[in-house]
Protein backbone atom coordinates (compact mmCIF):
# COMPACT_ATOMS: atom_id res chain seq x y z
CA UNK A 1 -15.13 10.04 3.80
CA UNK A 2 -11.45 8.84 3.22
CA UNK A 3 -8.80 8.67 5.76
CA UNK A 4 -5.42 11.01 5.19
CA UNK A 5 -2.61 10.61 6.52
CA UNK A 6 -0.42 13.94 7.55
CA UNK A 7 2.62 13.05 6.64
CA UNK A 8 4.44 11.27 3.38
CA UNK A 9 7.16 9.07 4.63
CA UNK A 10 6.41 6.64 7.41
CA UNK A 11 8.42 7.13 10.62
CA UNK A 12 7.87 4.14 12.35
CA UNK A 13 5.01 5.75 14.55
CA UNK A 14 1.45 6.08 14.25
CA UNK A 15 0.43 9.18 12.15
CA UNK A 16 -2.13 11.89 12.33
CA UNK A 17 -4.97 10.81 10.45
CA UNK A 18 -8.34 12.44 9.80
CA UNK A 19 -11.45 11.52 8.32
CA UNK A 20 -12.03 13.94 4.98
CA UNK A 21 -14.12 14.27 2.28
CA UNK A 22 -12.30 13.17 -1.45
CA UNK A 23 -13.36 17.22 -2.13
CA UNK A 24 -11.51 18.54 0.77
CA UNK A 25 -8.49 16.06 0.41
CA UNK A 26 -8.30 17.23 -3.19
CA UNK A 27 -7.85 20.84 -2.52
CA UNK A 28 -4.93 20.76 -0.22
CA UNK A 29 -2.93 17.47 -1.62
CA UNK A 30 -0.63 19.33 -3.36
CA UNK A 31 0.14 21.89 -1.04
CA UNK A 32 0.17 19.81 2.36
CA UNK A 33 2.25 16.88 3.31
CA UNK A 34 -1.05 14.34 3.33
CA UNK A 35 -1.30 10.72 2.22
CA UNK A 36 -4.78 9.18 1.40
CA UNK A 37 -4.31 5.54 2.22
CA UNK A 38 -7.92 4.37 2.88
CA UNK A 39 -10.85 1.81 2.45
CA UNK A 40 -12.89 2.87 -0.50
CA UNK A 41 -16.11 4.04 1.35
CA UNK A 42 -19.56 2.06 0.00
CA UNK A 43 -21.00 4.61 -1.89
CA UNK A 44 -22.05 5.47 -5.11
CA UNK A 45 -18.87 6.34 -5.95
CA UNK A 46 -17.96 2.69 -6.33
CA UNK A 47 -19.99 2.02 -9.52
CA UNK A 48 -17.09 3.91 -11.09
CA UNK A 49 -14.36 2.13 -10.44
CA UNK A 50 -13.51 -0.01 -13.70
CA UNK A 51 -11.74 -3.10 -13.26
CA UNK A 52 -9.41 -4.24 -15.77
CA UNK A 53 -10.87 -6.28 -18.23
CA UNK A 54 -9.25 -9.81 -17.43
CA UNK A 55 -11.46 -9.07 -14.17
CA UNK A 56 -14.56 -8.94 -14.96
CA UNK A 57 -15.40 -12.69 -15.13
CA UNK A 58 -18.32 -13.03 -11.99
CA UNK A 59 -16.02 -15.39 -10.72
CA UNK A 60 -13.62 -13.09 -9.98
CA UNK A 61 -15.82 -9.99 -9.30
CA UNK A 62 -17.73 -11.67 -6.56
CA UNK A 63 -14.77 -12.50 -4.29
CA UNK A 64 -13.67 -8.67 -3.70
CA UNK A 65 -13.95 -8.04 -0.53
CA UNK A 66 -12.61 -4.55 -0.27
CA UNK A 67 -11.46 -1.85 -2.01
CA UNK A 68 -8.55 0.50 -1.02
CA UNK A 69 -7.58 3.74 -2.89
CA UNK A 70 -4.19 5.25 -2.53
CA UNK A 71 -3.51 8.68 -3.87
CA UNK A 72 -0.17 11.42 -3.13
CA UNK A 73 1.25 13.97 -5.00
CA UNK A 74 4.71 12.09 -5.09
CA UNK A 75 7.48 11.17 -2.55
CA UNK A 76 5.43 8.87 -0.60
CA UNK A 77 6.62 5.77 1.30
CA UNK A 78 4.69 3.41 3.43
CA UNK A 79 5.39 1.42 6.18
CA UNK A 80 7.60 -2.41 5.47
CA UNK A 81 4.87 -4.46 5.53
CA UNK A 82 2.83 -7.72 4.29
CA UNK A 83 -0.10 -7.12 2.22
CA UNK A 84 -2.81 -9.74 1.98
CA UNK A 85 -2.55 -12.58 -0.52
CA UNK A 86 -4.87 -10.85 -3.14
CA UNK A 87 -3.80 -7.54 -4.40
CA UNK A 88 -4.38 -5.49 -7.56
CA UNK A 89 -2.19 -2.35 -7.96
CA UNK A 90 -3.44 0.08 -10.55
CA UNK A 91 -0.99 3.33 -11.76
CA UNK A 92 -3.40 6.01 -12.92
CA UNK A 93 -0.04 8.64 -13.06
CA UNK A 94 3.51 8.52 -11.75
CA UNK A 95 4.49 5.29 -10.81
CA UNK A 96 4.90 2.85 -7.62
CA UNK A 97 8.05 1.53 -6.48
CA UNK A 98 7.36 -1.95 -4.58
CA UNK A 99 9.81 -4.58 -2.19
CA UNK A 100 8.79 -7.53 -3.14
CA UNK A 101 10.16 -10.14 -0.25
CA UNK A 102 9.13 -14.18 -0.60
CA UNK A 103 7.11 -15.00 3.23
CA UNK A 104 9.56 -17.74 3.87
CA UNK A 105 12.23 -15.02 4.74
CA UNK A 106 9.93 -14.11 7.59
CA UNK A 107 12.30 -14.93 10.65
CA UNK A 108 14.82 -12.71 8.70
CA UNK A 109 12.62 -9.51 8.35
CA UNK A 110 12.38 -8.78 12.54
CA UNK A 111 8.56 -9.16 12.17
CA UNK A 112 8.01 -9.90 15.88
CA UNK A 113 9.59 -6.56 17.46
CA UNK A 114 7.29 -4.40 15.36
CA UNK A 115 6.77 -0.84 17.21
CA UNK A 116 3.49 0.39 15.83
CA UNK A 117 1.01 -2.30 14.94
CA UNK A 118 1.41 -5.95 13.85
CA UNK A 119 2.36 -6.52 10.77
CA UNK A 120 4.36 -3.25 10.45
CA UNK A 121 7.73 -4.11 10.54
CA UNK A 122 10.37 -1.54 12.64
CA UNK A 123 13.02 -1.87 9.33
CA UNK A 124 12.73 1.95 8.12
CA UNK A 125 13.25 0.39 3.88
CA UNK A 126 14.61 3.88 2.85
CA UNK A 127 17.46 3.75 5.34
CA UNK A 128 18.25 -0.14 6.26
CA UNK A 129 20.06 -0.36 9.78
CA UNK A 130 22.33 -3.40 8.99
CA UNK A 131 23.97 -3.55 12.67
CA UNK A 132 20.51 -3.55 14.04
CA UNK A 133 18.74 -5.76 11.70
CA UNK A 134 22.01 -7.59 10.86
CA UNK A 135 19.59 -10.67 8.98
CA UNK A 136 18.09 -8.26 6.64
CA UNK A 137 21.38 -8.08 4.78
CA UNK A 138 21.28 -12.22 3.44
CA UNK A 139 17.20 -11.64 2.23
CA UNK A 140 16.71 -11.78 -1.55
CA UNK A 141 14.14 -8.99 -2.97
CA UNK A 142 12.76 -7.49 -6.15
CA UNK A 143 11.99 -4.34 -7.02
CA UNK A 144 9.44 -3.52 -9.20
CA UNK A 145 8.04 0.06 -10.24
CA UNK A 146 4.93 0.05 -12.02
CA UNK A 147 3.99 3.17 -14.40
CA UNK A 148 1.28 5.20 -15.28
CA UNK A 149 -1.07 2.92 -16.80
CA UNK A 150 0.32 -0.69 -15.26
CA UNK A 151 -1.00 -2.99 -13.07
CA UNK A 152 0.19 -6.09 -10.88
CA UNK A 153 -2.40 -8.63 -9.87
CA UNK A 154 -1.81 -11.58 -7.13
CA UNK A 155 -4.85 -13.12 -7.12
CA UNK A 156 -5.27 -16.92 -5.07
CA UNK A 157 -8.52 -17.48 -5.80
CA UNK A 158 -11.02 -20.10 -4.27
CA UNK A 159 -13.72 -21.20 -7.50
């Protein structure tokens, strides 16, 4: 069971979700506006997720904690928000348009007035509100899209 989101675009509210089967996601992604943004479920279905090769040390393999898939057909956007300090990002198709924002420009990013949950910031990144969120406008960013076929790996690991 995966968790899907009904709707594409976040809105600054908390979504209808539901609790479907990868099977049953699959046959109405491309018709419905649904997101699956979920925990990969411990199943068998976990043997077949390959890791990239500069990975697989046990090292490395051992400290994954958790497993999250993400999967659209297009014109998604998520929430402003901080991930945790170890991330992979794998493009199977299309490609993945990331903010990337350093943490010391937290007091500038309104992360205390959040409206949903913590850690969800209220800035709406497809439409920034510059009179509201007038310390936005001063914060350095990157944006990187990865492609079909890339991956971006922040890994702090403890050997």
């Amino acid at each position: 069971m995966f968790t899907i989101e009904y709707r594409k675009s976040f809105k600054n509210e908390f979504p209808v979700r539901k609790a479907l089967r990868l099977g049953q996601f699959l046959d109405i992604y491309k018709t419905e506006d649904v997101y699956l943004d979920s925990q990969f479920p411990e199943t068998m279905m976990i043997k077949d997720i390959l890791l990239p090769s500069v990975l697989h040390c046990n090292e490395v393999v051992s400290q994954i904690t958790n497993l999250n898939l993400l999967f659209s057909s297009g014109g998604t956007s998520s929430a402003f928000h901080q991930d945790g300090y170890e991330n992979m990002i794998a493009i199977i198709s299309g490609e993945k348009t990331f903010i990337l924002i350093n943490s010391s420009y937290a007091d500038s990013l309104y992360a205390d007035d959040f409206q949903v949950v913590p850690g969800v910031l209220p800035i709406n990144l497809e439409k920034v509100d510059l009179k509201k969120f007038s310390k936005f406008a001063n914060v350095p960013y990157y944006e990187v899209t990865l492609k079909e076929g890339m991956c971006a790996v922040r890994l702090k690991f403890r050997l």
